[in-house]
C-alpha atoms as a PDB file:
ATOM      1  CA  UNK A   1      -6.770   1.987 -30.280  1.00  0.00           C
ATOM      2  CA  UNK A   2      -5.513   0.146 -26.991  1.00  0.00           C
ATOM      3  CA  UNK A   3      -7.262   1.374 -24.598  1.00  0.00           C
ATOM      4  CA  UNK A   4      -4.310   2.182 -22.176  1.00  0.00           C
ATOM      5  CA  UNK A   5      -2.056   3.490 -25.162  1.00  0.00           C
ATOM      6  CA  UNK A   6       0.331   6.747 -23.263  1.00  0.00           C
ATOM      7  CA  UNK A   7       0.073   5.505 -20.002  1.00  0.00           C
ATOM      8  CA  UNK A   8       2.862   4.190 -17.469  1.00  0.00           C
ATOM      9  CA  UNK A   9       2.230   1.074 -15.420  1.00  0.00           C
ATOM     10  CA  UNK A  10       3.317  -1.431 -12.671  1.00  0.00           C
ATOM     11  CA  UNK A  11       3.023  -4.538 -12.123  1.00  0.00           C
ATOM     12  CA  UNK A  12       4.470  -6.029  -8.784  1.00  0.00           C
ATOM     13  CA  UNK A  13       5.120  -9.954  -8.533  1.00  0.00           C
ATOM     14  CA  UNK A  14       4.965  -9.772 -12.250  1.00  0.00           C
ATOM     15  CA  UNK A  15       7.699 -12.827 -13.095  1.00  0.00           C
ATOM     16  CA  UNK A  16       5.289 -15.021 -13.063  1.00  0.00           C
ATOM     17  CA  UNK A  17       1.311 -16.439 -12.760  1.00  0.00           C
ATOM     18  CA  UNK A  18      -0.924 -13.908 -12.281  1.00  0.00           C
ATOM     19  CA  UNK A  19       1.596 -11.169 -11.837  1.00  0.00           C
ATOM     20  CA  UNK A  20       3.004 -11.934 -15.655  1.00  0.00           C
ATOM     21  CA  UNK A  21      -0.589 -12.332 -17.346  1.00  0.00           C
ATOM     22  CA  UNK A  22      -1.698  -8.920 -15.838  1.00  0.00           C
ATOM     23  CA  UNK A  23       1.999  -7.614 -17.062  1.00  0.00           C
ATOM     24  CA  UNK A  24       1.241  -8.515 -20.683  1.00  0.00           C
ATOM     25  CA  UNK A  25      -2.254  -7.762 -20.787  1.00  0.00           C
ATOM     26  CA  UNK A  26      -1.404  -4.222 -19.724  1.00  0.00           C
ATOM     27  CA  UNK A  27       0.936  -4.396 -22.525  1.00  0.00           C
ATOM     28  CA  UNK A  28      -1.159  -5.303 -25.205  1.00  0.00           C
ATOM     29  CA  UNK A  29      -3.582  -2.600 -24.207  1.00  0.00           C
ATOM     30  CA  UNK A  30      -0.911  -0.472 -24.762  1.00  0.00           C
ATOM     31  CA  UNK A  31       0.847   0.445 -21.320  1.00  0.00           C
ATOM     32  CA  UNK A  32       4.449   0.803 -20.797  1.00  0.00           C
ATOM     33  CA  UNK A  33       5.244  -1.722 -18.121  1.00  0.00           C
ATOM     34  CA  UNK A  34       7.952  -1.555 -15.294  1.00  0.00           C
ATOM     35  CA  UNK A  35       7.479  -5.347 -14.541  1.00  0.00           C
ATOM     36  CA  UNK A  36       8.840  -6.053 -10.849  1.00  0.00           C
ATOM     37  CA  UNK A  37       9.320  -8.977  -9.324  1.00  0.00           C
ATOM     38  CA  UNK A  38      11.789  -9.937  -6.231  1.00  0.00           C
ATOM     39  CA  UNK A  39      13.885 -12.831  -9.069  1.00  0.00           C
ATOM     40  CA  UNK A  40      15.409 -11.175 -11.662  1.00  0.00           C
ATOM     41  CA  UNK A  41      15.361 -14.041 -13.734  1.00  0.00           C
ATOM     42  CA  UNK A  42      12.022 -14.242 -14.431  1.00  0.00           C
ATOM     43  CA  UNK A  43      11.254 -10.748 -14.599  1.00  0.00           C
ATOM     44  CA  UNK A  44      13.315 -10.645 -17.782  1.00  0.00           C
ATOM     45  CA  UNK A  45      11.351 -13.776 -18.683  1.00  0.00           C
ATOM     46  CA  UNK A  46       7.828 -11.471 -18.654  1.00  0.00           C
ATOM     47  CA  UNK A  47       9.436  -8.769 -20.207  1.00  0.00           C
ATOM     48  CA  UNK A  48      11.340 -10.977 -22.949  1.00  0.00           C
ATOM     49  CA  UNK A  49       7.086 -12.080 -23.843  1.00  0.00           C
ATOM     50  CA  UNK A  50       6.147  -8.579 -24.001  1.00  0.00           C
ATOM     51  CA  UNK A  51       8.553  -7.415 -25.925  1.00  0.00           C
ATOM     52  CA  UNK A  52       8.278 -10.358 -28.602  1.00  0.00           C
ATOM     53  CA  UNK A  53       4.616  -9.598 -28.697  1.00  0.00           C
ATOM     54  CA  UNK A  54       5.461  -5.619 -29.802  1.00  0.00           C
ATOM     55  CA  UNK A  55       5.140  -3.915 -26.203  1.00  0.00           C
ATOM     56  CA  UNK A  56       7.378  -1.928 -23.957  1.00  0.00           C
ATOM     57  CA  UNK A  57       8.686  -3.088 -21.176  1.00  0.00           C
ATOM     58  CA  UNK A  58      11.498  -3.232 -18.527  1.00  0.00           C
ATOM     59  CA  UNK A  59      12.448  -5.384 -15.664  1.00  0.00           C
ATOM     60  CA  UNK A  60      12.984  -4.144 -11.734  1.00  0.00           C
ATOM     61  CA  UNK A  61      14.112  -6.157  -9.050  1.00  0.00           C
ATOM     62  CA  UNK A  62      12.818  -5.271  -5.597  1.00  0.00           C
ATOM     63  CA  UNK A  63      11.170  -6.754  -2.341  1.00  0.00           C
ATOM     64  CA  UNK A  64       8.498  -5.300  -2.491  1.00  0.00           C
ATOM     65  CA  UNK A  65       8.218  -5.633   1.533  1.00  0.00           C
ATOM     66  CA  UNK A  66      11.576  -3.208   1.816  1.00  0.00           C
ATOM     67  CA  UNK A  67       9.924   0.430   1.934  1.00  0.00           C
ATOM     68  CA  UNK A  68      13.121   1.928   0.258  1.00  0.00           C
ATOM     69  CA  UNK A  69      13.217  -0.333  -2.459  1.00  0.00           C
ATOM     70  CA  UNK A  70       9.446   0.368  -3.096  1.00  0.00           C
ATOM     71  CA  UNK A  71      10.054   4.134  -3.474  1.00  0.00           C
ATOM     72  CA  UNK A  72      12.993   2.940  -5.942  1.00  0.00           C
ATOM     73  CA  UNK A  73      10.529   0.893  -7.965  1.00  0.00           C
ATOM     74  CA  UNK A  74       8.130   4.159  -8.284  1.00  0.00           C
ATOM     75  CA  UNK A  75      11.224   6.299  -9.274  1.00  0.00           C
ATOM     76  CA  UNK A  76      12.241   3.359 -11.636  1.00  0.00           C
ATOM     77  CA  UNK A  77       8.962   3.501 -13.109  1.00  0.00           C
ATOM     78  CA  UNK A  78       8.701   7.249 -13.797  1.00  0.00           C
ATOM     79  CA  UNK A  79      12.256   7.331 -14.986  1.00  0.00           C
ATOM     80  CA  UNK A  80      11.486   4.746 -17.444  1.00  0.00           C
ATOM     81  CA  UNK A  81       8.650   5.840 -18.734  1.00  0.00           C
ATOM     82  CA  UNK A  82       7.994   9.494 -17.466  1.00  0.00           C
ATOM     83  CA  UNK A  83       5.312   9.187 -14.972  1.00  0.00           C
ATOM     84  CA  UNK A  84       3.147   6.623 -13.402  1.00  0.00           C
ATOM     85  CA  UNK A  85      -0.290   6.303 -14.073  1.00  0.00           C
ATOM     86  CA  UNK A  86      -1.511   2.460 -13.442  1.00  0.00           C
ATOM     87  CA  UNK A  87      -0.596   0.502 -10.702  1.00  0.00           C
ATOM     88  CA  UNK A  88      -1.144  -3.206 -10.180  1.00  0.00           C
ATOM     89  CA  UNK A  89      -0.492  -4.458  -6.454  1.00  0.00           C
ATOM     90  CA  UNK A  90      -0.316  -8.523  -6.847  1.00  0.00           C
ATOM     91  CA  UNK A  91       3.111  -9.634  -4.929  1.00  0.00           C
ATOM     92  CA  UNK A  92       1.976 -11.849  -2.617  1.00  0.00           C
ATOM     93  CA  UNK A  93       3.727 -14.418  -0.532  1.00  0.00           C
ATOM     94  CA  UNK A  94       1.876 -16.978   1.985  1.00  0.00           C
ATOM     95  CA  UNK A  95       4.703 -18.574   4.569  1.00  0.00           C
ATOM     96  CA  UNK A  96       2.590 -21.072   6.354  1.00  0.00           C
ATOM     97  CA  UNK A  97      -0.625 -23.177   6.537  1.00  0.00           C
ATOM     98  CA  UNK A  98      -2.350 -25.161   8.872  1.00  0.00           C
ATOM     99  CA  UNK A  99      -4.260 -24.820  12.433  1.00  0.00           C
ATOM    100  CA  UNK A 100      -4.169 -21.313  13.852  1.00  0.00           C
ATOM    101  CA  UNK A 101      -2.838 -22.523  17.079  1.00  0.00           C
ATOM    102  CA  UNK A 102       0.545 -23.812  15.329  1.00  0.00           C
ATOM    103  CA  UNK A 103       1.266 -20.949  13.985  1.00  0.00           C
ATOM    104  CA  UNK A 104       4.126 -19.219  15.343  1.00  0.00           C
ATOM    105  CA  UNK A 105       4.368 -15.618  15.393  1.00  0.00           C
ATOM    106  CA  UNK A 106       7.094 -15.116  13.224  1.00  0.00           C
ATOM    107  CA  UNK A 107       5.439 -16.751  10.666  1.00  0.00           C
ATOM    108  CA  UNK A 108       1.878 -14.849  10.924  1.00  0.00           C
ATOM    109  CA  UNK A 109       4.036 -11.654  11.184  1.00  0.00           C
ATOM    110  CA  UNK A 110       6.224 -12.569   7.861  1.00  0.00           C
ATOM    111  CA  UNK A 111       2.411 -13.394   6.056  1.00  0.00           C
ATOM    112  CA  UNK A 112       1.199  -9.885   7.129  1.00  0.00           C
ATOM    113  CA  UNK A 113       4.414  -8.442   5.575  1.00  0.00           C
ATOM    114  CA  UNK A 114       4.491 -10.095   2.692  1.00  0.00           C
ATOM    115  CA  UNK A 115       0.880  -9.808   1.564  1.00  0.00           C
ATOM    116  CA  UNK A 116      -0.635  -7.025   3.487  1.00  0.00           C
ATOM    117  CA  UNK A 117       1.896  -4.305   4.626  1.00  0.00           C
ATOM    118  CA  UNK A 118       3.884  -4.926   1.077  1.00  0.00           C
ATOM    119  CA  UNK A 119       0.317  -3.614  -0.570  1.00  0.00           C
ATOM    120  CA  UNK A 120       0.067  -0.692   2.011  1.00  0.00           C
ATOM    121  CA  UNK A 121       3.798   0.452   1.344  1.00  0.00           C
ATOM    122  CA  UNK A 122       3.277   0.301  -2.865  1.00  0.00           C
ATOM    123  CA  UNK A 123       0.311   2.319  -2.168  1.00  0.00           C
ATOM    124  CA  UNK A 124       1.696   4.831  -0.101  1.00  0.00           C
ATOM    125  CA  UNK A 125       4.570   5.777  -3.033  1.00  0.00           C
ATOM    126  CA  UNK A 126       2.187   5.370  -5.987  1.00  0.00           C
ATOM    127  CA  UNK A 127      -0.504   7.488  -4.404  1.00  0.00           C
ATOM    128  CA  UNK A 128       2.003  10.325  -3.390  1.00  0.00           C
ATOM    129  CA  UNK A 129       3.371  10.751  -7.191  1.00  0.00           C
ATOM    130  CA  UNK A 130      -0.224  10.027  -8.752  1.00  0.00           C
ATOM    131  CA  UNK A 131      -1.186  13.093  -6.473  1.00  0.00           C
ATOM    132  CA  UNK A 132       1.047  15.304  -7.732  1.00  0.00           C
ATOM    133  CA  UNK A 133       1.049  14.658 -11.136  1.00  0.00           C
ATOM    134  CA  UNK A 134      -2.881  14.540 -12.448  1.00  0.00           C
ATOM    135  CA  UNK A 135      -4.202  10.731 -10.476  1.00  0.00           C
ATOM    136  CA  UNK A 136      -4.273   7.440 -12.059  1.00  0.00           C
ATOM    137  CA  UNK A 137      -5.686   3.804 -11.200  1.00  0.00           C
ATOM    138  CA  UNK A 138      -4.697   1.631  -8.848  1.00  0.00           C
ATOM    139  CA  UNK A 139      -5.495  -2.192  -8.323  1.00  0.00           C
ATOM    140  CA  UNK A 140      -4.647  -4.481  -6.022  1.00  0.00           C
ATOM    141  CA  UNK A 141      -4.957  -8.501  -5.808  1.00  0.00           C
ATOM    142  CA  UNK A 142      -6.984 -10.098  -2.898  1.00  0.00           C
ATOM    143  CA  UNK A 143      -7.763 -13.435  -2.414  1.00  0.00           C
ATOM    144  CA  UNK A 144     -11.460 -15.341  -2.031  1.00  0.00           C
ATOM    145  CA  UNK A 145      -9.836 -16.496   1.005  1.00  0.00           C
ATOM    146  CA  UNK A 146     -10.295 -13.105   2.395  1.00  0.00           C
ATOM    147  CA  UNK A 147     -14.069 -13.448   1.215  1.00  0.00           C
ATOM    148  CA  UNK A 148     -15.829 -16.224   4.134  1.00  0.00           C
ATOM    149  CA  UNK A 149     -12.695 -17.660   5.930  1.00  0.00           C
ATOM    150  CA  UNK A 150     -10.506 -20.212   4.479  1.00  0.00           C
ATOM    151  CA  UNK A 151      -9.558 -23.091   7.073  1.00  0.00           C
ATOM    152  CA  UNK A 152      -6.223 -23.828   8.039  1.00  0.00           C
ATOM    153  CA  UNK A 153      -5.408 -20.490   5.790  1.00  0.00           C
ATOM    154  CA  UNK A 154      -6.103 -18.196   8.307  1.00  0.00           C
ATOM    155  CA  UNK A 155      -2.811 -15.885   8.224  1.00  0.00           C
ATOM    156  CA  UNK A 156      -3.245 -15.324   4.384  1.00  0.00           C
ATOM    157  CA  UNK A 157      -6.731 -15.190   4.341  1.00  0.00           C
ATOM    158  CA  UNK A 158      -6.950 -12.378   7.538  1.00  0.00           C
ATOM    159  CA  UNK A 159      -3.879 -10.430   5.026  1.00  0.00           C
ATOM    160  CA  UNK A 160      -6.280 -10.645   2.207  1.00  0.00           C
ATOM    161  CA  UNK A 161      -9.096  -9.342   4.133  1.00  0.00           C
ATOM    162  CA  UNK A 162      -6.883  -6.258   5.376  1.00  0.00           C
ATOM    163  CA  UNK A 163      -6.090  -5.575   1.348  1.00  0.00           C
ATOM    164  CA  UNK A 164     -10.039  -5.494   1.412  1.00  0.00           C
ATOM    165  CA  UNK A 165     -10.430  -2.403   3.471  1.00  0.00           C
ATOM    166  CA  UNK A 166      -7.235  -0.930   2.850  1.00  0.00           C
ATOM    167  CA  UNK A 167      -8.732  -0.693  -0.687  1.00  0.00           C
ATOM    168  CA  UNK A 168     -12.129   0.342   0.158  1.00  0.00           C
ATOM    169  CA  UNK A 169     -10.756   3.126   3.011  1.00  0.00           C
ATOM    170  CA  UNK A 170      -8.185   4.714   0.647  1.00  0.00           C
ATOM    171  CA  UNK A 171     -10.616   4.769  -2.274  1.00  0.00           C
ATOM    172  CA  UNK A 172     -12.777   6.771  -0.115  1.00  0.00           C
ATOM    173  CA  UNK A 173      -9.757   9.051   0.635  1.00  0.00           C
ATOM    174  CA  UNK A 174      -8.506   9.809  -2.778  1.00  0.00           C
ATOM    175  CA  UNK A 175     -11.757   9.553  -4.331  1.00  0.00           C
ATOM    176  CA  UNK A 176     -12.023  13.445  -5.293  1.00  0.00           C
ATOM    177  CA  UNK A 177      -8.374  13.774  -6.317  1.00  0.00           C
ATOM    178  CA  UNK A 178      -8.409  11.749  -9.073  1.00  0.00           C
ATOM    179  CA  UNK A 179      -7.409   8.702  -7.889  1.00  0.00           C
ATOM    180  CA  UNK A 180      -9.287   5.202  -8.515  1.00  0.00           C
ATOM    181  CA  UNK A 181      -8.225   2.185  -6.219  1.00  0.00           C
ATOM    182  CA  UNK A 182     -10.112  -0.988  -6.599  1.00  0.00           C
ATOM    183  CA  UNK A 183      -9.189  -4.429  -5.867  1.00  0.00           C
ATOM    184  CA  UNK A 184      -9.522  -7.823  -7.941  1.00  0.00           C
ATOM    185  CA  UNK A 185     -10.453 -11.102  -5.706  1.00  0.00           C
ATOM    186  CA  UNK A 186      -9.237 -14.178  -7.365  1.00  0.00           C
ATOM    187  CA  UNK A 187     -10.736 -17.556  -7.429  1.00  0.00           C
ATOM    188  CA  UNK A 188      -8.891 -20.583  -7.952  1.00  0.00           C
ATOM    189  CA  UNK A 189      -6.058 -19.900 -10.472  1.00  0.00           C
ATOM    190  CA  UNK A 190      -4.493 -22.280 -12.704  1.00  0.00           C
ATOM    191  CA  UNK A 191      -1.025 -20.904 -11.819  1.00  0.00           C
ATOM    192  CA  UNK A 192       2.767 -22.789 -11.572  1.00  0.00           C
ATOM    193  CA  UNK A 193       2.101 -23.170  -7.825  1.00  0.00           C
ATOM    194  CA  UNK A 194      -1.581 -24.169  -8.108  1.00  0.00           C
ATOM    195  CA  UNK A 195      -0.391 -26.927 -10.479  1.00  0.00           C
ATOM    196  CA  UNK A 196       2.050 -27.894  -8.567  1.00  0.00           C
ATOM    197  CA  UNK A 197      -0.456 -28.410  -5.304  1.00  0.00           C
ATOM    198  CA  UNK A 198      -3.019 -30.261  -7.945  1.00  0.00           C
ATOM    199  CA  UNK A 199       0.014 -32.911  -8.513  1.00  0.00           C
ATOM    200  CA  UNK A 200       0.637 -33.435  -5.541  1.00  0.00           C
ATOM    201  CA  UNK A 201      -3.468 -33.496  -4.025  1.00  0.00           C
ATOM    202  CA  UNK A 202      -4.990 -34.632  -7.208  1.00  0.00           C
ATOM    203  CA  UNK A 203      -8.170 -35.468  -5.000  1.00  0.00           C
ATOM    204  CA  UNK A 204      -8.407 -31.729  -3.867  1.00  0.00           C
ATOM    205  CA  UNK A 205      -7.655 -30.489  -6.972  1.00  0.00           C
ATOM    206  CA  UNK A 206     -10.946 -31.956  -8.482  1.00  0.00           C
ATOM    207  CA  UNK A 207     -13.187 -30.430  -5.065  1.00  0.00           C
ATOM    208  CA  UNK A 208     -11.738 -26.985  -6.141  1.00  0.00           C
ATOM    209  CA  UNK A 209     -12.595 -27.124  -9.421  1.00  0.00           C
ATOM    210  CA  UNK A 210     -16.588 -28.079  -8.779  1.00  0.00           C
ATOM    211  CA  UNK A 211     -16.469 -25.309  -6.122  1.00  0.00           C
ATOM    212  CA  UNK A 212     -17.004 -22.887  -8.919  1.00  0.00           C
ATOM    213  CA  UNK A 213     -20.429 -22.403 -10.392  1.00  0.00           C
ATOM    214  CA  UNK A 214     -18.718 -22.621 -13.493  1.00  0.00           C
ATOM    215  CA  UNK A 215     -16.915 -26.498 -12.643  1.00  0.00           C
ATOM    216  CA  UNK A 216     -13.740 -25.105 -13.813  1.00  0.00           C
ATOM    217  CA  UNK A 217     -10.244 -23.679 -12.739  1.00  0.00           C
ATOM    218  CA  UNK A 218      -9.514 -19.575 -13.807  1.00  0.00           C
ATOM    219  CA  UNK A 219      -6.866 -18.567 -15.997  1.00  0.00           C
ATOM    220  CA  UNK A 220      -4.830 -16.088 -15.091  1.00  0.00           C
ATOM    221  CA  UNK A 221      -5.187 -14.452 -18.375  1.00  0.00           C
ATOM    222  CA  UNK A 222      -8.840 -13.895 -16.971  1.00  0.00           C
ATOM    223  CA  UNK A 223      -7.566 -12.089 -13.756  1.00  0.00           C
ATOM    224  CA  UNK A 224      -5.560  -9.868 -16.001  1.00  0.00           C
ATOM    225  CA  UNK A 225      -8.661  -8.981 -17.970  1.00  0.00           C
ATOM    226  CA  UNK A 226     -10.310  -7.840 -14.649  1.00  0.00           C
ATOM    227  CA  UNK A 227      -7.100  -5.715 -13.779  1.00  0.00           C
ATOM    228  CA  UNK A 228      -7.705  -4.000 -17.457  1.00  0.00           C
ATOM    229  CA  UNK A 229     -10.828  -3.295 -17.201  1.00  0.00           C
ATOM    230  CA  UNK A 230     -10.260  -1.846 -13.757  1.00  0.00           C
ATOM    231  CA  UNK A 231      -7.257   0.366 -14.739  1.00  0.00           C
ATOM    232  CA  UNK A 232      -8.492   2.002 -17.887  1.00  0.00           C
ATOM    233  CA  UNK A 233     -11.471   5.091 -18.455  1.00  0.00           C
ATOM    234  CA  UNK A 234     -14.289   2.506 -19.324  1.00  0.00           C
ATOM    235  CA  UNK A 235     -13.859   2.089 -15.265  1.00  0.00           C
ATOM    236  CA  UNK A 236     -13.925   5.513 -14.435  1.00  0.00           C
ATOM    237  CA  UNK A 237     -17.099   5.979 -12.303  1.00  0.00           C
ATOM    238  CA  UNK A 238     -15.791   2.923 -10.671  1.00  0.00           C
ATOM    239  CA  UNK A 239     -13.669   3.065  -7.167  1.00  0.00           C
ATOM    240  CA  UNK A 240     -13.604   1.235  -3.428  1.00  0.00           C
ATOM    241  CA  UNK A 241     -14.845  -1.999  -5.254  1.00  0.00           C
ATOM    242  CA  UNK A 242     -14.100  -5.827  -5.321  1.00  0.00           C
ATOM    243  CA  UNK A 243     -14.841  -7.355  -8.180  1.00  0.00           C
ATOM    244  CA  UNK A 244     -14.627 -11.269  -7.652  1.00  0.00           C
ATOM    245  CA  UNK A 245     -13.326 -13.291 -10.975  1.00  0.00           C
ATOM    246  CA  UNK A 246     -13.943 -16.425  -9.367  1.00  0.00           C
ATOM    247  CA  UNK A 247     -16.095 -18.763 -11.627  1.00  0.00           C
ATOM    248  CA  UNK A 248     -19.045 -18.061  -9.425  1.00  0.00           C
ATOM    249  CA  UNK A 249     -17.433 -19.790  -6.541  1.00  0.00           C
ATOM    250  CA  UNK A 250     -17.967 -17.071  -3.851  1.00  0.00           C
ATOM    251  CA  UNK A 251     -21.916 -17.091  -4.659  1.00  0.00           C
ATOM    252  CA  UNK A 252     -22.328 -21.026  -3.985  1.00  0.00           C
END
């Protein structure tokens, strides 16, 4: 039986990448999936694949950054499906790169939103229905940037290191009520943008992929497997941890 067979899930910045692969993994272990994502279009895309492969799923459009439309997305989920019992936290957005000192501070500000505070604020509405209604998992999706510094990164990778603790600090607070939060720290991904950044630095492309022990790119299918593993009972003793699925890359 699939091992998350009965269960209702989320998965935010699901339309594509990471986000999908975690959607449809979820899926084919059985989840019903409220796949949300801030285009439409490809949020219909993800659940179109699920579907076609034999799982249930439906499509929500929200910014995930907008605290009313995250308690919409909750209530979306538990109308859909009846309740909420695995969440998946991976809408991320960085809006700026380079030397700290260029950054301006509407730009730092918009990265904290979009990959830090957007994590707290799903949190905060899938906690308060998983505490009233028996717990359930949650997971959220750092970054190895978050892991020893990342130059010329610095807003995304001091976001990342906040979904660290805010991980770690709320798994100790939920702990004894049922609720497991963990986080998942991904490597480098072979996603739509990461391909797109390889075509364009085909030199930096081939550094990235030796920095792994492994000498090769992730998949995000891999990530999802991590997220799995994380969300169903063969995790259960498991809570306040980041698991790194990073090719060996944070260990060199």
């Amino acid at each position: 039986m699939a091992e998350l067979t009965g269960k209702s899930a989320l998965v935010t910045g699901a339309g594509v990448g990471i986000g999908r692969a975690i959607a449809c993994a979820l899926a084919r272990e059985g989840a019903s999936v409220l796949v949300v994502d801030f285009n439409g279009d490809t949020a219909k895309d993800t659940v179109d694949l699920i579907l076609g492969a034999g799982g249930t799923a439906t499509a929500h459009v929200a910014d995930v950054s907008d605290e009313g439309r995250v308690a919409q997305m909750v209530e979306a989920a538990v109308d859909a499906f009846g309740g909420l019992q695995v969440a998946c936290n991976s809408a991320a957005v960085s809006r700026g790169s380079g030397p700290i000192h260029g950054f301006t501070r509407e730009v730092f500000d918009q990265t904290l939103a979009l990959c830090l505070t957007n994590t707290f604020l799903c949190m905060k509405y899938e906690i308060a229905h998983m505490l009233e209604h028996g717990g359930g998992s949650i997971v959220n999706i750092s970054s190895n940037a978050s892991l020893r510094g990342q130059p010329y990164n610095t807003a995304y990778a001091a976001a990342k290191s906040g979904v660290n603790l805010l991980t770690k600090s709320s798994a100790s607070e939920y702990g004894h009520k049922g609720i497991r939060i963990n986080a998942v720290s991904p490597g480098v991904i072979r996603t739509p943008g990461v391909e797109r950044y390889f075509d364009e630095q085909p030199k930096i492309a081939e550094g990235l992929k030796q920095a792994a022990a492994m000498r090769r790119l992730g998949e995000p299918e891999e990530i999802a497997e991590a997220v799995c593993f994380l969300a169903s009972d063969r995790a259960s003793f498991i809570t306040g941890q980041l698991l790194s699925v990073d090719g060996g890359a944070a260990v060199k």
